[in-house]
N, C-alpha and C. Protein backbone atom coordinates (compact mmCIF):
# COMPACT_ATOMS: atom_id res chain seq x y z
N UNK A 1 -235.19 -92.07 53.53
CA UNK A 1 -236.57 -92.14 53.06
C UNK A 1 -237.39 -91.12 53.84
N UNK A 2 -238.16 -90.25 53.18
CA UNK A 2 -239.05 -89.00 53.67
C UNK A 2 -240.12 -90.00 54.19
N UNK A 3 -240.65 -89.45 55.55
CA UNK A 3 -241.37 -89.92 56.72
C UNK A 3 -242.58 -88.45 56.01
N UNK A 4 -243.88 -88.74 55.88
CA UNK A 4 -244.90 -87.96 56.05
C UNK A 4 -245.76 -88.10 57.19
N UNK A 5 -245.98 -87.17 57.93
CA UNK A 5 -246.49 -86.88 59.32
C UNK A 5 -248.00 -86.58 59.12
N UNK A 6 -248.85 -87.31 60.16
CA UNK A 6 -250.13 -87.06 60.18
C UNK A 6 -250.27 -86.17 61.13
N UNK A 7 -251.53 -84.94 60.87
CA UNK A 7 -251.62 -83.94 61.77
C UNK A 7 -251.36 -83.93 62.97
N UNK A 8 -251.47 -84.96 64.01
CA UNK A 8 -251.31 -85.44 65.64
C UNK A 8 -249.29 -84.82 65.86
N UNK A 9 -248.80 -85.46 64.54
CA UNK A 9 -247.48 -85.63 64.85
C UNK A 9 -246.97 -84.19 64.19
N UNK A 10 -247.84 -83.59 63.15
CA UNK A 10 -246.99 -81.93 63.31
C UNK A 10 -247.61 -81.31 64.22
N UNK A 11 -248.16 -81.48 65.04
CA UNK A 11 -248.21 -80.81 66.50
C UNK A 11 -247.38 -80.57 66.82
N UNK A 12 -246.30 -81.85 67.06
CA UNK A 12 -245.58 -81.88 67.91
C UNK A 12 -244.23 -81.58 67.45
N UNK A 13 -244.37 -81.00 66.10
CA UNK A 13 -242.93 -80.83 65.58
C UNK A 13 -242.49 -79.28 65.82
N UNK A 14 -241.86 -78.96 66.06
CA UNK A 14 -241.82 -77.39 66.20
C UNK A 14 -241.95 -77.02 67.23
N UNK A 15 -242.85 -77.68 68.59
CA UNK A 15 -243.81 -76.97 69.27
C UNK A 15 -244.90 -77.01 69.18
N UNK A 16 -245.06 -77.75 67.96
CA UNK A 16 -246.70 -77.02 67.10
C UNK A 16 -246.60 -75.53 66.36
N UNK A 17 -245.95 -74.95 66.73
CA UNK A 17 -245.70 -73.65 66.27
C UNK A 17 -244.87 -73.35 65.07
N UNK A 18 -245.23 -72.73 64.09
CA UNK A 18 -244.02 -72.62 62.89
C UNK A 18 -242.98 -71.62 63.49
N UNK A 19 -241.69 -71.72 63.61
CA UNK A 19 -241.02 -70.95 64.19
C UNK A 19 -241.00 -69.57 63.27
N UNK A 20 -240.62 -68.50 64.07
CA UNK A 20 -240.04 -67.19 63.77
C UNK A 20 -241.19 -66.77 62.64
N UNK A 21 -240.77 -65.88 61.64
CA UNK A 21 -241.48 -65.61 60.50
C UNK A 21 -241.58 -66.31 59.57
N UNK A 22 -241.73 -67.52 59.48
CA UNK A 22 -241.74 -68.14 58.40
C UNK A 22 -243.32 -68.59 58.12
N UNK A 23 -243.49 -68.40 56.88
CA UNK A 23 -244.93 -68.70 56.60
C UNK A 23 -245.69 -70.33 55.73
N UNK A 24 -244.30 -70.86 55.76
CA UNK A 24 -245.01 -72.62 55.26
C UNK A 24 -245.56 -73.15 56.02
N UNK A 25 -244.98 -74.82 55.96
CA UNK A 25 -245.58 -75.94 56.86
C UNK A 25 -244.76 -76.91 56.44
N UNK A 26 -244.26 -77.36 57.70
CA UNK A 26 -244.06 -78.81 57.91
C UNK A 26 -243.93 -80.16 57.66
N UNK A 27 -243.92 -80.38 56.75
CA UNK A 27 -244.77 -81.45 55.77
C UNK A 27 -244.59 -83.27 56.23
N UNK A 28 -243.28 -83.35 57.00
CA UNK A 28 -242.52 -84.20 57.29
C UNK A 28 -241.30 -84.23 58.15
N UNK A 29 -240.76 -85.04 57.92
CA UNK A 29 -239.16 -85.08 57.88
C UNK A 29 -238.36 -86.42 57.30
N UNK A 30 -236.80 -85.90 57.37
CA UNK A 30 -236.19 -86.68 56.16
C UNK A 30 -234.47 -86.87 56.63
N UNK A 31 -234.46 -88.16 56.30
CA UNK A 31 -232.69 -87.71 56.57
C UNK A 31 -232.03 -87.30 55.30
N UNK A 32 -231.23 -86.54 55.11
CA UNK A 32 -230.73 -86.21 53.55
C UNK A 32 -228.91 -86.31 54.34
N UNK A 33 -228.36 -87.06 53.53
CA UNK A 33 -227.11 -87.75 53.67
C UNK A 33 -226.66 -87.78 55.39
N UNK A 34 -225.73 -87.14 55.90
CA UNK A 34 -225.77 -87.10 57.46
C UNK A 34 -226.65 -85.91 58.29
N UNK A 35 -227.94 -85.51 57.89
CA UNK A 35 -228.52 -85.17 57.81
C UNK A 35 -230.04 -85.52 58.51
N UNK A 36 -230.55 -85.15 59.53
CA UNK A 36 -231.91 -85.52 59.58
C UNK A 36 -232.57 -83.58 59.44
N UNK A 37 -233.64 -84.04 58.94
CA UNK A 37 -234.52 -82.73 58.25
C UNK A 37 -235.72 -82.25 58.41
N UNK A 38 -236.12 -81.53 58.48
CA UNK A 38 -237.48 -80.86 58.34
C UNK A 38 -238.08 -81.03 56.73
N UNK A 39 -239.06 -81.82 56.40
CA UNK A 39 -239.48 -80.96 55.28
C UNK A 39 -240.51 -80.40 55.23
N UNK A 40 -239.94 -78.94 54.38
CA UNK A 40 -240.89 -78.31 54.23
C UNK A 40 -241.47 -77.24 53.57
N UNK A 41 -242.62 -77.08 53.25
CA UNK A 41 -243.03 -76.16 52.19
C UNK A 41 -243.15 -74.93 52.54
N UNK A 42 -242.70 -74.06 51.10
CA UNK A 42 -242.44 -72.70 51.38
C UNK A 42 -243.43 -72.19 50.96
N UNK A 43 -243.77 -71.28 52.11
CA UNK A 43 -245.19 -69.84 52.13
C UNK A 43 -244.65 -68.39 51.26
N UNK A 44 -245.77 -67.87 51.29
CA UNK A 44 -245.48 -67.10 50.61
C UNK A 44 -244.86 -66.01 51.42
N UNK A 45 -243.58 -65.20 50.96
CA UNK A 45 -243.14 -64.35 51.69
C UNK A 45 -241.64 -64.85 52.26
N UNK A 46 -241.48 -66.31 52.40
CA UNK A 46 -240.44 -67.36 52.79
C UNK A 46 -239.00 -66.85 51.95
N UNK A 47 -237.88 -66.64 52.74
CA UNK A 47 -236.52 -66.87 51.68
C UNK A 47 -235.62 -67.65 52.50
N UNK A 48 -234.75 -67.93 51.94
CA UNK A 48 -233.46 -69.11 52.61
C UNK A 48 -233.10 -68.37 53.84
N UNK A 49 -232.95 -67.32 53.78
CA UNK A 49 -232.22 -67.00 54.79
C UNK A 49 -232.71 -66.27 56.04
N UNK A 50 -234.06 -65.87 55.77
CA UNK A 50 -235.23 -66.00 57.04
C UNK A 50 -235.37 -67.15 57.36
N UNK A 51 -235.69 -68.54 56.79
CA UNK A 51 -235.82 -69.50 57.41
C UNK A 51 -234.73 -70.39 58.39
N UNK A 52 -233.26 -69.99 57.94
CA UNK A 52 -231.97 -70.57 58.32
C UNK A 52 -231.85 -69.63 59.66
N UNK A 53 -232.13 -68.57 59.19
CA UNK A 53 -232.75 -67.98 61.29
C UNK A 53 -233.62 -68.61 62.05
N UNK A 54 -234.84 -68.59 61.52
CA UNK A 54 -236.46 -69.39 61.86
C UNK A 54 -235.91 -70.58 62.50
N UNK A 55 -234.83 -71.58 61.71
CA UNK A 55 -234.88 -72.74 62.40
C UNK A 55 -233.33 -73.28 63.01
N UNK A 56 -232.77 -71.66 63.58
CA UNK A 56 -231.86 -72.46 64.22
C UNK A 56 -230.31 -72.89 63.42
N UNK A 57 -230.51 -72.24 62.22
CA UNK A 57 -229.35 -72.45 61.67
C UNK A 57 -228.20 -70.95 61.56
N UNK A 58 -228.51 -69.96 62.19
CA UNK A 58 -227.95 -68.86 62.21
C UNK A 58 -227.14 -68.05 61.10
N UNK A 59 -228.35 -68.49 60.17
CA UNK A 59 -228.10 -67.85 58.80
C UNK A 59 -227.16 -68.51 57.68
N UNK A 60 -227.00 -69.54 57.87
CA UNK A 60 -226.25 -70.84 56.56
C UNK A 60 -227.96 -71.36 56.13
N UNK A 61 -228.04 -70.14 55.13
CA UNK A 61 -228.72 -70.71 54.23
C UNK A 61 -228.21 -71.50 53.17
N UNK A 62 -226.96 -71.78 52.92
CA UNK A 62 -226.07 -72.15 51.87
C UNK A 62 -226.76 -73.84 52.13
N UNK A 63 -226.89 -73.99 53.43
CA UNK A 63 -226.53 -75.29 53.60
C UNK A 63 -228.42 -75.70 53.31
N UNK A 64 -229.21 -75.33 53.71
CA UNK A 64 -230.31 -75.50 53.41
C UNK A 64 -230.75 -75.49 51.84
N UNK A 65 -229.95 -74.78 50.92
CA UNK A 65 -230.15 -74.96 49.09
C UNK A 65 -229.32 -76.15 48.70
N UNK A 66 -228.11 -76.42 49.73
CA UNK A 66 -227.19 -77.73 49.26
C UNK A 66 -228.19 -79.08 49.37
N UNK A 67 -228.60 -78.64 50.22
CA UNK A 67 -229.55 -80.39 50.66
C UNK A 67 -230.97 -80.12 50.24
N UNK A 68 -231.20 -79.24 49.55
CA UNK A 68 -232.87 -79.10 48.76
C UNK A 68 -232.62 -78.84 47.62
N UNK A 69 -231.32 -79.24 46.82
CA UNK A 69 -230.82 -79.01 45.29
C UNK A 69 -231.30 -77.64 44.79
N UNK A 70 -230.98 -76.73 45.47
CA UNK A 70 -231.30 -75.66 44.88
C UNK A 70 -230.14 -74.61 44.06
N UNK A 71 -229.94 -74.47 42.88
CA UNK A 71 -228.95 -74.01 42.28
C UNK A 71 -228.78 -72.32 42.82
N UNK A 72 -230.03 -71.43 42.74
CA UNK A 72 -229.88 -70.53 43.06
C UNK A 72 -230.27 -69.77 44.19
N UNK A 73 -230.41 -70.03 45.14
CA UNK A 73 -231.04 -69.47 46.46
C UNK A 73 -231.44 -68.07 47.20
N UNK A 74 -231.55 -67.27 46.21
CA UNK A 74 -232.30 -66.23 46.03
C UNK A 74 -233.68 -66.27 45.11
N UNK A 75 -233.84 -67.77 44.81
CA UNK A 75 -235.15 -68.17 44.03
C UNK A 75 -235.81 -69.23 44.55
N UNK A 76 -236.85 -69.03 45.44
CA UNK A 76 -237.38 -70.24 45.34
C UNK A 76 -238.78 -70.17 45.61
N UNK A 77 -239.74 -71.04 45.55
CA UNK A 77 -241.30 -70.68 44.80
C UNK A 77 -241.80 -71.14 45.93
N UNK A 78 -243.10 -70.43 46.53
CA UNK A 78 -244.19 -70.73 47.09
C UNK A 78 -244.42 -72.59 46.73
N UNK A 79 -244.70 -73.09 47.77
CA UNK A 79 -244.78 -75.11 47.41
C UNK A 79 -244.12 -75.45 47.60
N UNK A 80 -243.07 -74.83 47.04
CA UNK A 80 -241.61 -76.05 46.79
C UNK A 80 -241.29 -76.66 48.25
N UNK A 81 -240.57 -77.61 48.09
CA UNK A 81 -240.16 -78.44 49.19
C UNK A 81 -238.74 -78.27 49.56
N UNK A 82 -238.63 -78.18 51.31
CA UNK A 82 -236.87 -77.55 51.06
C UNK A 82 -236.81 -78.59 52.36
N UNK A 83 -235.29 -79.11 52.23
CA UNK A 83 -235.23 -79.84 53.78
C UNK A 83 -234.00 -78.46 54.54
N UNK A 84 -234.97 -78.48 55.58
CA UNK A 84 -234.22 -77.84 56.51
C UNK A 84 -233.72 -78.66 57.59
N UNK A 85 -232.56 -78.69 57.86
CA UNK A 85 -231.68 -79.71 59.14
C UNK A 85 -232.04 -79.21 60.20
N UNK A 86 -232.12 -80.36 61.40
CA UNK A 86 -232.79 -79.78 62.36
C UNK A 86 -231.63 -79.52 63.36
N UNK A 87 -231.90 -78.39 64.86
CA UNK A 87 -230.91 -78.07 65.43
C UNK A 87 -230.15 -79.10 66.18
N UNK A 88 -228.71 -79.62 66.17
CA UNK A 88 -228.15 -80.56 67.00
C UNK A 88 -227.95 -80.23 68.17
C-alpha cells in the first residue's frame, strides 16, 4: 500500500535533496512486490536511465519500468508516477 508523505517527511527523504539531475518529486513511497520504493513523479527533462543513476541503481533502468508497468521505457511523460527501489 502507497504511503503519501507530508512535506516535514519529504525533507527527509533523499536528504531533502532530489538526487543527481533529476527534475521530479518525491511523492511517497511504496513497497511493490519485494520491493520498497520511491514514488515518484517525473519532471520535465527526466528519462529511466538518468534517474536509475540519480538513485543509486547504476543504470538498470529495466528494473525501474518493470515495477512502474511501463511497456516502453524510452517513453515516459512529465507526471507520471514511477516507483523507483530504494538503495539496499
Amino acid at each position: 500500500m502507497a504511503e503519501i508523505l507530508n512535506d516535514e517527511a519529504l525533507e527527509n527523504v533523499a536528504g531533502g535533496n532530489w538526487p543527481g539531475k533529476s527534475h521530479g518529486t518525491i511523492r511517497g513511497e511504496a513497497q511493490v512486490g519485494a520491493y520498497w520504493c520511491y514514488i515518484y513523479q517525473v519532471g520535465s527533462g527526466d528519462t529511466l536511465s538518468q534517474l536509475s543513476y540519480d538513485f543509486g541503481l547504476n543504470g538498470d533502468y529495466k528494473l525501474i519500468a518493470r515495477l512502474s508497468n511501463i511497456t516502453n521505457p524510452d517513453r515516459i511523460n512529465v507526471g507520471q508516477l514511477l516507483y523507483i527501489p530504494k538503495r539496499v
